[in-house]
N, C-alpha and C. Protein backbone atom coordinates (compact mmCIF):
# COMPACT_ATOMS: atom_id res chain seq x y z
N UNK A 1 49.09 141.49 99.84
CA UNK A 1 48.37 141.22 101.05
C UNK A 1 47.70 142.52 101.51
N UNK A 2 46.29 142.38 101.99
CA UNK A 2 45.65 143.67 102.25
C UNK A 2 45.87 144.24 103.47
N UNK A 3 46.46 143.41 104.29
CA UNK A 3 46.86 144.24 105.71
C UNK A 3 48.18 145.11 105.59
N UNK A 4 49.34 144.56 104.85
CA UNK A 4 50.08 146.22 104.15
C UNK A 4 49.30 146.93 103.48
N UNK A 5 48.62 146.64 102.63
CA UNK A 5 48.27 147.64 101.64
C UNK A 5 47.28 148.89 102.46
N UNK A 6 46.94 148.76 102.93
CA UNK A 6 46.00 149.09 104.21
C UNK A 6 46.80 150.37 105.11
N UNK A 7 47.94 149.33 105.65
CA UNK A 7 48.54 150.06 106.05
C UNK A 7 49.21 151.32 105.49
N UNK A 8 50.06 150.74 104.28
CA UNK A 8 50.17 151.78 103.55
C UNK A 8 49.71 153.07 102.89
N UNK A 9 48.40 152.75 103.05
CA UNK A 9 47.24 153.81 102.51
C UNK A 9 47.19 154.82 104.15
N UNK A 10 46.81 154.07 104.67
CA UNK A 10 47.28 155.07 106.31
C UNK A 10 48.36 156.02 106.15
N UNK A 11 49.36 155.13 105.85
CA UNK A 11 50.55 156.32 106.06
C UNK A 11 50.15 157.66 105.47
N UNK A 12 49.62 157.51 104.14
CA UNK A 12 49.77 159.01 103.30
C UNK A 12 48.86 159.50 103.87
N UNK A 13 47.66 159.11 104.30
CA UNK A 13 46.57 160.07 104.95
C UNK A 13 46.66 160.95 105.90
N UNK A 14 46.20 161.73 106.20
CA UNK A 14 46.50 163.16 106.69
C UNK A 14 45.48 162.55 108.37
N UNK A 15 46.01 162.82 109.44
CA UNK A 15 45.03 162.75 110.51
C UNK A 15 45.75 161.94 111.65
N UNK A 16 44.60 161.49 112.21
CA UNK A 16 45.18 160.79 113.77
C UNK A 16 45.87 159.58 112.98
N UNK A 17 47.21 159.30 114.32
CA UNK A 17 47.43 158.01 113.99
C UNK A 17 47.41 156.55 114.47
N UNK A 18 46.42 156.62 115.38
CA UNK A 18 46.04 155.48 115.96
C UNK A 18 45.61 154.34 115.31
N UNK A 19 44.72 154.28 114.37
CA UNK A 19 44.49 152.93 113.48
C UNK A 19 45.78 152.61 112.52
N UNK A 20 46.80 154.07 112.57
CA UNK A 20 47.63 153.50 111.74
C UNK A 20 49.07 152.32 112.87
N UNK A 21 49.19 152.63 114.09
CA UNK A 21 49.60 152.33 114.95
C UNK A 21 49.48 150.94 115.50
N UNK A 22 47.85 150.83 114.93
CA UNK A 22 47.25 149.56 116.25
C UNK A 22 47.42 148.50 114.81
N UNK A 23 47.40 148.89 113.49
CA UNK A 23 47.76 147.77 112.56
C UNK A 23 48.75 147.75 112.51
N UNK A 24 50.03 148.46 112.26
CA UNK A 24 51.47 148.15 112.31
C UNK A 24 52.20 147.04 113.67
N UNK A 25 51.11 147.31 114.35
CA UNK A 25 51.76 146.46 115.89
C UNK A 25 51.46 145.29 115.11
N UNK A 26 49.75 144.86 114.83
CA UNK A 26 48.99 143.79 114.66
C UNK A 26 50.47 142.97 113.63
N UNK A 27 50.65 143.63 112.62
CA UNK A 27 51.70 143.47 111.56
C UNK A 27 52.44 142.72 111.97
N UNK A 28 53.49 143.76 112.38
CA UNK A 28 54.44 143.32 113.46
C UNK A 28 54.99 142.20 113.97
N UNK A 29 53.85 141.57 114.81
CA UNK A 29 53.45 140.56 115.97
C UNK A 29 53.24 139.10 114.98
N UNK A 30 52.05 139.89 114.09
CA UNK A 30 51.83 138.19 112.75
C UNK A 30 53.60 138.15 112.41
N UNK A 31 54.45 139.01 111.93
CA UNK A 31 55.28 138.79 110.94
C UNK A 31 56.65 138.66 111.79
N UNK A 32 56.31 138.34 113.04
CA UNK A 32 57.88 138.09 113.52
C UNK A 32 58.23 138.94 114.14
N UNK A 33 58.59 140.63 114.51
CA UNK A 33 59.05 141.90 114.66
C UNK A 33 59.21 142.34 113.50
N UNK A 34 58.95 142.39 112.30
CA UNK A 34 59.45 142.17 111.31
C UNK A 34 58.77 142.79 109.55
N UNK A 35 58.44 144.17 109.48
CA UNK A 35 57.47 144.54 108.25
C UNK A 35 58.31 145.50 107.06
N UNK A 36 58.30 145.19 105.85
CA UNK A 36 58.53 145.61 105.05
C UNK A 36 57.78 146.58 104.16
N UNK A 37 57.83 148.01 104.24
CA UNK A 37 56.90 148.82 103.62
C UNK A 37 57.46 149.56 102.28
N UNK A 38 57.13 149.39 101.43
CA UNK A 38 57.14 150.06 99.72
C UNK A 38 56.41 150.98 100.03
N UNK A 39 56.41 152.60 99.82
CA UNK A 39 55.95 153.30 99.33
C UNK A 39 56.29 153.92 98.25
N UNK A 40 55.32 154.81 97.82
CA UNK A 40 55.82 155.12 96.76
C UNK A 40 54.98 154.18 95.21
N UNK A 41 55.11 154.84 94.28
CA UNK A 41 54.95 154.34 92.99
C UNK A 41 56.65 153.58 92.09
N UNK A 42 56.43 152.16 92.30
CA UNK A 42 57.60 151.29 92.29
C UNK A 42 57.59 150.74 90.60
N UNK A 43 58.21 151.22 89.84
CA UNK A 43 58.42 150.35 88.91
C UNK A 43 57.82 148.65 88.40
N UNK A 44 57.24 148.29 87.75
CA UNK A 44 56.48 146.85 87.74
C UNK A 44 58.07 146.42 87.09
N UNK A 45 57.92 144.54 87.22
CA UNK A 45 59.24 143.92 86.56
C UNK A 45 59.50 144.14 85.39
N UNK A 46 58.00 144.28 84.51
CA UNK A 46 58.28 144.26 83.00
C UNK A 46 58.97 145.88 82.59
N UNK A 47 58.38 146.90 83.22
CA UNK A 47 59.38 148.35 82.83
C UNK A 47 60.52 148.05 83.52
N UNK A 48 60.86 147.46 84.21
CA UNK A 48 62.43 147.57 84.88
C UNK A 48 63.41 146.39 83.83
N UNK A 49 62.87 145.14 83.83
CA UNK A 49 63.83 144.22 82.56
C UNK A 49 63.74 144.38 81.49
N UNK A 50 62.48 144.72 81.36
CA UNK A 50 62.19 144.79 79.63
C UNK A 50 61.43 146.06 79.11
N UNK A 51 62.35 147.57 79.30
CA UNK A 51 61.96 148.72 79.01
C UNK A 51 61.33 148.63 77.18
N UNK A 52 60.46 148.98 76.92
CA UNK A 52 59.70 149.39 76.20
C UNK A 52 59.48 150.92 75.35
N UNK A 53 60.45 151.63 74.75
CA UNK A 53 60.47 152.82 74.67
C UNK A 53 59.49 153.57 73.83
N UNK A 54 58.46 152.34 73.31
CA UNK A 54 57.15 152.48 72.69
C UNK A 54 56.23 152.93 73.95
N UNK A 55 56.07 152.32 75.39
CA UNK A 55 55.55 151.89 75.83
C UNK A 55 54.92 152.92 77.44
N UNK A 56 54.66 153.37 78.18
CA UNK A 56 54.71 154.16 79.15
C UNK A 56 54.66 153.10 80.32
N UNK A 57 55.71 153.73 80.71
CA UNK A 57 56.71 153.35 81.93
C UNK A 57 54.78 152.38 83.02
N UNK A 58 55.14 151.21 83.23
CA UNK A 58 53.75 150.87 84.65
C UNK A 58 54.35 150.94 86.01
N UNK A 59 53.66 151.51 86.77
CA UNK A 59 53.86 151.18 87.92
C UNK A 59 52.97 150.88 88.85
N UNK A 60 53.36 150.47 90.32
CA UNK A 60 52.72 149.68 91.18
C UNK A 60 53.16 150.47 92.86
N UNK A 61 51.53 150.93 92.97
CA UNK A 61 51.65 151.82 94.29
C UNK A 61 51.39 153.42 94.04
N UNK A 62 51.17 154.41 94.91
CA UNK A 62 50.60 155.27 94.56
C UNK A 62 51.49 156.79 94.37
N UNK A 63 51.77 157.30 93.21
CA UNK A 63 52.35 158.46 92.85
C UNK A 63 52.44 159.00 93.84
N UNK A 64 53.88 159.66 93.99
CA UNK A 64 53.81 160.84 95.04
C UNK A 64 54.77 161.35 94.52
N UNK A 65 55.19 162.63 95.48
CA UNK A 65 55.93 163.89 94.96
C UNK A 65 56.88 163.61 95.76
N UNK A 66 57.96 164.31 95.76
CA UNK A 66 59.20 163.78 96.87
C UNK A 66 58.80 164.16 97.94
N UNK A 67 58.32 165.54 98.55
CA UNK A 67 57.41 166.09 99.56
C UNK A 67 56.93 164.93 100.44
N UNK A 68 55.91 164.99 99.64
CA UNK A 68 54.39 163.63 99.97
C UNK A 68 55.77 162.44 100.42
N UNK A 69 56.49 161.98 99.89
CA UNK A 69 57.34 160.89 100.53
C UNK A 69 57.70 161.37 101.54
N UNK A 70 58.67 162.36 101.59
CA UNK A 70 59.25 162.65 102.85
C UNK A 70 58.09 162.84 104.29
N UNK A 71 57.07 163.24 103.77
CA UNK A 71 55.81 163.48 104.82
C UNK A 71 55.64 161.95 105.19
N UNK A 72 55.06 161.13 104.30
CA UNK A 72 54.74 159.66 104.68
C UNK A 72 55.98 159.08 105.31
N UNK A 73 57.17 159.21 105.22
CA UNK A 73 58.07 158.80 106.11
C UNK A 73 58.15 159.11 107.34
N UNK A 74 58.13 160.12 107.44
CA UNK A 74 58.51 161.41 108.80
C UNK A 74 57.03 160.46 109.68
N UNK A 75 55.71 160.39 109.20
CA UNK A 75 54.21 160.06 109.87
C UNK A 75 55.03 158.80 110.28
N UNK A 76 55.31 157.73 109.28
CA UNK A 76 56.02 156.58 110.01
C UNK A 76 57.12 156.04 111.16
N UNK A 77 57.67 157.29 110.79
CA UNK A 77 58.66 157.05 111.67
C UNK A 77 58.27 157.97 112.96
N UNK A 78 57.34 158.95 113.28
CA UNK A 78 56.53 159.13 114.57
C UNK A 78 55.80 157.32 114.99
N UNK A 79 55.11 156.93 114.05
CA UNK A 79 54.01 155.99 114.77
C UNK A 79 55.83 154.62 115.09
N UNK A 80 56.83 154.71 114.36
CA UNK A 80 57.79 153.51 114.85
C UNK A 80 57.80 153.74 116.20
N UNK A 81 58.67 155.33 116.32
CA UNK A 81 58.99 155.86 117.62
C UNK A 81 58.06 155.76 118.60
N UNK A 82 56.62 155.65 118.46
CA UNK A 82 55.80 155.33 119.25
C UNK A 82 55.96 153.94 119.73
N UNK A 83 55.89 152.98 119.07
CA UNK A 83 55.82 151.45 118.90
C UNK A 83 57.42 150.76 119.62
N UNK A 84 58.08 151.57 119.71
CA UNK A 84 59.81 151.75 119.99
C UNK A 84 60.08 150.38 119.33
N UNK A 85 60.22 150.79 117.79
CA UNK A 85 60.12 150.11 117.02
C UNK A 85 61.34 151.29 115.50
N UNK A 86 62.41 150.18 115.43
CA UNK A 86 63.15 151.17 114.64
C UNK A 86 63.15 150.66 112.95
N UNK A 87 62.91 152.10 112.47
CA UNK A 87 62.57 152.45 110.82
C UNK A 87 64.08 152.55 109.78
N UNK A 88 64.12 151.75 108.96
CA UNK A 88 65.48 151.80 108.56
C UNK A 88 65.10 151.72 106.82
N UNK A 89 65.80 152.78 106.59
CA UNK A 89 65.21 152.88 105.39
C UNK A 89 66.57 151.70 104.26
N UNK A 90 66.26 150.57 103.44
CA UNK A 90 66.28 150.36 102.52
C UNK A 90 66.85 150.54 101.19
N UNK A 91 66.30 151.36 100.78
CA UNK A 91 66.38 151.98 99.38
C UNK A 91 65.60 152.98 99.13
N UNK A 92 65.96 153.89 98.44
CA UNK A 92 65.16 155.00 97.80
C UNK A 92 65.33 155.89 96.73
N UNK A 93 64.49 155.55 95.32
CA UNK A 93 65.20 155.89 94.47
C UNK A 93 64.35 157.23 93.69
N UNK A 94 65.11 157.77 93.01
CA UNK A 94 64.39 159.14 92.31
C UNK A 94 63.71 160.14 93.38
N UNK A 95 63.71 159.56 94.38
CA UNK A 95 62.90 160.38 95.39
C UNK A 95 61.57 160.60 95.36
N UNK A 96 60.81 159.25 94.59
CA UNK A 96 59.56 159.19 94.71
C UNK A 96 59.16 157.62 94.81
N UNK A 97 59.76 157.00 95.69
CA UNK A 97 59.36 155.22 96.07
C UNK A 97 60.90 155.00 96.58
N UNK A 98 60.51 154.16 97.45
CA UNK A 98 61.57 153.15 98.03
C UNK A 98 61.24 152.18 99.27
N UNK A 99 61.73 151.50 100.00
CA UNK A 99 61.31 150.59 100.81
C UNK A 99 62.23 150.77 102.10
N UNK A 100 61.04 150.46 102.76
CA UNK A 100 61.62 150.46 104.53
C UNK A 100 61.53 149.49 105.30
N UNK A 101 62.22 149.05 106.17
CA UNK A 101 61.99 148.05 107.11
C UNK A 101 61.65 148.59 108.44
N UNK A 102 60.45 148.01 109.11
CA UNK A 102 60.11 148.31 110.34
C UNK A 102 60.52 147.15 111.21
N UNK A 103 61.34 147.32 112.22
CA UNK A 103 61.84 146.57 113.36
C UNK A 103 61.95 146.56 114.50
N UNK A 104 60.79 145.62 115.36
CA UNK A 104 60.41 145.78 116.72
C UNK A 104 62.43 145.60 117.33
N UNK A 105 62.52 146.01 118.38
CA UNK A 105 63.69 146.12 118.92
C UNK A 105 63.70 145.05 120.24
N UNK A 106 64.82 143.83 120.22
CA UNK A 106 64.20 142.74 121.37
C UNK A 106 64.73 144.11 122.56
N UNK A 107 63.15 143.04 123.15
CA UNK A 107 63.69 143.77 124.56
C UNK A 107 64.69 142.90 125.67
N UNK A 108 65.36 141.78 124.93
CA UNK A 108 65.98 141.27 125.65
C UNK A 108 66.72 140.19 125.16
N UNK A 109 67.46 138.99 125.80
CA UNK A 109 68.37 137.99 125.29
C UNK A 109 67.00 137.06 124.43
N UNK A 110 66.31 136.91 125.20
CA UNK A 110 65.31 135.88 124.94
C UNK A 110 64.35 135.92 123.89
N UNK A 111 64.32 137.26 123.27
CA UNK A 111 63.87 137.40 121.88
C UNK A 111 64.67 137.76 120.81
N UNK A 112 66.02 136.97 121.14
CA UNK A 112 67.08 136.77 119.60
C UNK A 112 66.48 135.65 119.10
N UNK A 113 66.69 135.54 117.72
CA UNK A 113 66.49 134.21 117.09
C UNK A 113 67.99 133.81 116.91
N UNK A 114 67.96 132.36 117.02
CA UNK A 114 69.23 131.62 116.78
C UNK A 114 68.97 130.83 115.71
N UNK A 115 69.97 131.08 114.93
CA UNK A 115 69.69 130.22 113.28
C UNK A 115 71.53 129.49 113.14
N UNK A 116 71.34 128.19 113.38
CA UNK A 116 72.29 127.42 113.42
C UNK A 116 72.62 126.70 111.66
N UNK A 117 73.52 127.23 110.94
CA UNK A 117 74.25 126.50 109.49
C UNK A 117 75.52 125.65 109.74
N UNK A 118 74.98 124.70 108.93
CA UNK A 118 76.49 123.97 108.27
C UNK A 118 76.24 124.51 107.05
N UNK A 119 77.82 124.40 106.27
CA UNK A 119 78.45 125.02 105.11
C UNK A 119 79.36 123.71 105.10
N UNK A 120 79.13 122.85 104.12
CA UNK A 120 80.18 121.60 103.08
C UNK A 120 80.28 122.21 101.93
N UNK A 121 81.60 121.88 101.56
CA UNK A 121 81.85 122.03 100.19
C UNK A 121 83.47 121.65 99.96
N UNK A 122 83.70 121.26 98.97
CA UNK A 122 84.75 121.18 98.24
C UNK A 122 86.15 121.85 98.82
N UNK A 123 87.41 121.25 98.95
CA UNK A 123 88.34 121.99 99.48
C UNK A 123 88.86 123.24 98.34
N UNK A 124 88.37 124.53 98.88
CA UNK A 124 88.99 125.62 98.55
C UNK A 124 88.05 126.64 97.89
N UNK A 125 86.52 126.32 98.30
CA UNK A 125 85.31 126.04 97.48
C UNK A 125 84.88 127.87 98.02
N UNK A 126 85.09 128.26 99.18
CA UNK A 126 85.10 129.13 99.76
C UNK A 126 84.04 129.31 101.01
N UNK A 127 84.13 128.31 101.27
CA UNK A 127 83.39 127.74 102.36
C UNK A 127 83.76 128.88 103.56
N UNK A 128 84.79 129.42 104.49
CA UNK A 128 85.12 130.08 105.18
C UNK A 128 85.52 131.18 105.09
N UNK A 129 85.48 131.75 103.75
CA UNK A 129 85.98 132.86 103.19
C UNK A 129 84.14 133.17 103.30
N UNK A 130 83.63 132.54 102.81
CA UNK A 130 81.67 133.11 103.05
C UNK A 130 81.49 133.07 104.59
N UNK A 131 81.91 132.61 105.18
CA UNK A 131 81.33 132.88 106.73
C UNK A 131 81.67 133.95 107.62
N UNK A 132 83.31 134.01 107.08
CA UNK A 132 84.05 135.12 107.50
C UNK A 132 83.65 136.77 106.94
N UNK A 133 82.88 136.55 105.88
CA UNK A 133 82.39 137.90 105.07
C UNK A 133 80.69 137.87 106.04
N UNK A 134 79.86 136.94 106.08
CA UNK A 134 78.60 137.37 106.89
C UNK A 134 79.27 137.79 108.16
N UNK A 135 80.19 136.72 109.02
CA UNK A 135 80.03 137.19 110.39
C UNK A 135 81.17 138.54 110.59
N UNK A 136 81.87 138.70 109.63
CA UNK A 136 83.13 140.09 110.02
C UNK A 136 81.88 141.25 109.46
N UNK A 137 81.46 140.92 108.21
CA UNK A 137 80.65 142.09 107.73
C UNK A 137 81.14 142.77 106.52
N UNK A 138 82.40 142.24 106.63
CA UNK A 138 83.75 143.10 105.65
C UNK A 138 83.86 142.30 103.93
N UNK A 139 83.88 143.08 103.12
CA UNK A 139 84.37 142.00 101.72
C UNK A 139 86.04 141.31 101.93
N UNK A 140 85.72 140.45 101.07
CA UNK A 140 87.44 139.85 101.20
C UNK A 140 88.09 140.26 100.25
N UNK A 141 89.55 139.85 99.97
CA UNK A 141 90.40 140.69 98.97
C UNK A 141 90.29 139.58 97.74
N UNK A 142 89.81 138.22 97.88
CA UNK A 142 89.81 137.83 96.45
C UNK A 142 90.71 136.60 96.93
N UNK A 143 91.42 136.18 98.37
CA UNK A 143 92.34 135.78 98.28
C UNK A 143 92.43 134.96 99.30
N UNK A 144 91.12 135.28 100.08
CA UNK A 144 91.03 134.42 101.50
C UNK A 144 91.04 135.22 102.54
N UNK A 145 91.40 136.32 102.74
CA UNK A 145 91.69 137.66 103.64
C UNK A 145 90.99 136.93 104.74
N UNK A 146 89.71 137.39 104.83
CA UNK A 146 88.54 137.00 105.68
C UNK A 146 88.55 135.81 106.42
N UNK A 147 88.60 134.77 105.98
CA UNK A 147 88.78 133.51 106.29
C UNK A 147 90.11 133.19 106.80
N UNK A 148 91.46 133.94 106.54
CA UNK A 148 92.66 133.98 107.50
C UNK A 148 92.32 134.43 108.64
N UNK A 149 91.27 135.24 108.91
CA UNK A 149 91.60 135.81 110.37
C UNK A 149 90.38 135.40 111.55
N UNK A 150 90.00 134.42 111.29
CA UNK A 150 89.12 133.47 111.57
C UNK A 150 89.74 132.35 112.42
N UNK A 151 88.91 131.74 113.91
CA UNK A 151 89.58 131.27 114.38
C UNK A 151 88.83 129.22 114.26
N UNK A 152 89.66 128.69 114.10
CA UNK A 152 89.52 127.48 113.47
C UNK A 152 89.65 126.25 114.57
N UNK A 153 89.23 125.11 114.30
CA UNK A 153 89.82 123.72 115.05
C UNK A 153 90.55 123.50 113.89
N UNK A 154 91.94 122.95 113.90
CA UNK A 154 92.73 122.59 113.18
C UNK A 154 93.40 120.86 113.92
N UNK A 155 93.33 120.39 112.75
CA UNK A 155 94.19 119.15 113.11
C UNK A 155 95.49 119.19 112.67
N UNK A 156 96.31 118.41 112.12
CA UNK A 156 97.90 118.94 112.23
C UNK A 156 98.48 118.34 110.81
N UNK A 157 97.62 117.46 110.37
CA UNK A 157 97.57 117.95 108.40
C UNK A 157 97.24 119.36 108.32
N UNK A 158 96.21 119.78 108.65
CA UNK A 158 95.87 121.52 108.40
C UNK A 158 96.66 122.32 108.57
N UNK A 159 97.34 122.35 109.61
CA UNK A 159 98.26 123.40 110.44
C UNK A 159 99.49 123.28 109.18
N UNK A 160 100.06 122.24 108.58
CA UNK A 160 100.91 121.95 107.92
C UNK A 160 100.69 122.69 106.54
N UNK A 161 99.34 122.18 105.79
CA UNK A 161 98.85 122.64 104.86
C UNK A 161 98.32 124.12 104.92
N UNK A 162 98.07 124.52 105.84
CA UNK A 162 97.48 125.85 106.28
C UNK A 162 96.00 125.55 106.03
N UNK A 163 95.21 125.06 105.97
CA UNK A 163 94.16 124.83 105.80
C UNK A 163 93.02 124.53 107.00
N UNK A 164 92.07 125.18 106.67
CA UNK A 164 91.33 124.84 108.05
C UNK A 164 90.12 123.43 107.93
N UNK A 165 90.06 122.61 109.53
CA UNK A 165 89.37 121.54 108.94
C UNK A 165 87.95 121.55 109.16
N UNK A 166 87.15 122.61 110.31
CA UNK A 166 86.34 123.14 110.88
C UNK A 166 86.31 124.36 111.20
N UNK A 167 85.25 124.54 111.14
CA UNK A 167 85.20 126.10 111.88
C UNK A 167 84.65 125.65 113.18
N UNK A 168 85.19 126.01 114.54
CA UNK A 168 84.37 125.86 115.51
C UNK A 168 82.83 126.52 116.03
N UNK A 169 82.92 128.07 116.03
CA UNK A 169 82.17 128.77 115.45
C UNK A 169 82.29 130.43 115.43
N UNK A 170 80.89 130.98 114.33
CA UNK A 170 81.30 132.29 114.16
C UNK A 170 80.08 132.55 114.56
N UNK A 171 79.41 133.79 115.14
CA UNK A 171 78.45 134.64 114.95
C UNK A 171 78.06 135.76 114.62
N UNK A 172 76.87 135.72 114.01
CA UNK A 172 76.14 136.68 113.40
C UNK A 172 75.65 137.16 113.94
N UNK A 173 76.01 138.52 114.30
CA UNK A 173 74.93 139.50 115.06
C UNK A 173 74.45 141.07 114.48
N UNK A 174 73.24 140.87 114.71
CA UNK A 174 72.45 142.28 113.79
C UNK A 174 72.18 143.00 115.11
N UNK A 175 71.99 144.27 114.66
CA UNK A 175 71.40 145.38 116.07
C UNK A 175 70.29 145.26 115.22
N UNK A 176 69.04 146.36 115.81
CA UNK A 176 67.87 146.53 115.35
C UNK A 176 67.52 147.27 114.29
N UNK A 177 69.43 147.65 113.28
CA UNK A 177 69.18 148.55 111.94
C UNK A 177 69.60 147.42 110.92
N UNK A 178 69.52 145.90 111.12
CA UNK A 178 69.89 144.80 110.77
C UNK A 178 71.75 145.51 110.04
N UNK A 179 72.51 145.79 110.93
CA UNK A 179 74.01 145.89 110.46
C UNK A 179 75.00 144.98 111.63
């Protein structure tokens, strides 16, 4: 899409950063609070699954030096801090590409999104052992850990069996570094 790519070309450029500012909002606003930026020269799928040692390495996006990254970051994360908009870096590998997330910060209750799941499955399937790992945050031991310490509607086959028959509910909550 040419409105990242755009953007992205901003970042490395040397100068004012107002056009780079007034498209990241524009971004922004289309995409939810919500932009994902690659810089960097990124590996294509075919050198990453299917290395080629005949072959010279392709990539996708524009060479830089670790420098030049750290500069294009540092420019971004002035124009976030402007935007009060927080920069969370992703991944970053070799020290020449990686990906960032830009995230408008709600300014309030009323710009959470609420995303309501059911989870069916099979008794023992790990139905609550997965809910208990998104909403604690924590891995489980292999054994149910997670899903023991979870608070349940139980009917009184369950309580007997130890088994839970519902979850009443759990939530998921991200700050603005999505943790």
């Amino acid at each position: 899409m040419r409105g990242i790519a755009d953007c992205q070309d901003m970042i490395y450029a040397e100068g004012d950063t107002d056009e780079l500012r007034s498209r990241l909002a524009t971004l922004l606003l289309k995409r939810h609070g919500e932009v994902m930026l690659s810089l960097g020269a990124h590996p294509t799928a075919a050198t990453l699954f299917n290395p080629d040692p005949d072959k010279a390495a392709q990539h996708i996006g524009n060479v830089l030096t670790a420098a030049e990254l750290d500069k294009a970051v540092q420019r971004l994360q002035g124009v976030c801090d402007e935007l009060k908009a927080e920069l969370n870096e992703l991944y970053r590998a070799e020290g020449v590409y990686g990906c960032w997330l830009v995230r408008l910060t709600p300014r309030g209750v009323e710009e959470i999104m609420e995303v309501r799941v059911a989870v069916v499955g099979n008794v023992d399937a790990g139905k609550s052992t997965t809910l208990g790992v998104l909403t604690r945050g924590g891995l489980d031991d292999g054994r149910g850990k997670v899903s023991r310490t979870q608070k349940y509607a139980l009917c009184s086959a369950d309580i007997r069996l130890g088994l839970p028959f519902s979850v009443t509910r759990m939530r998921l909550r991200l700050d603005g570094r999505a943790q």
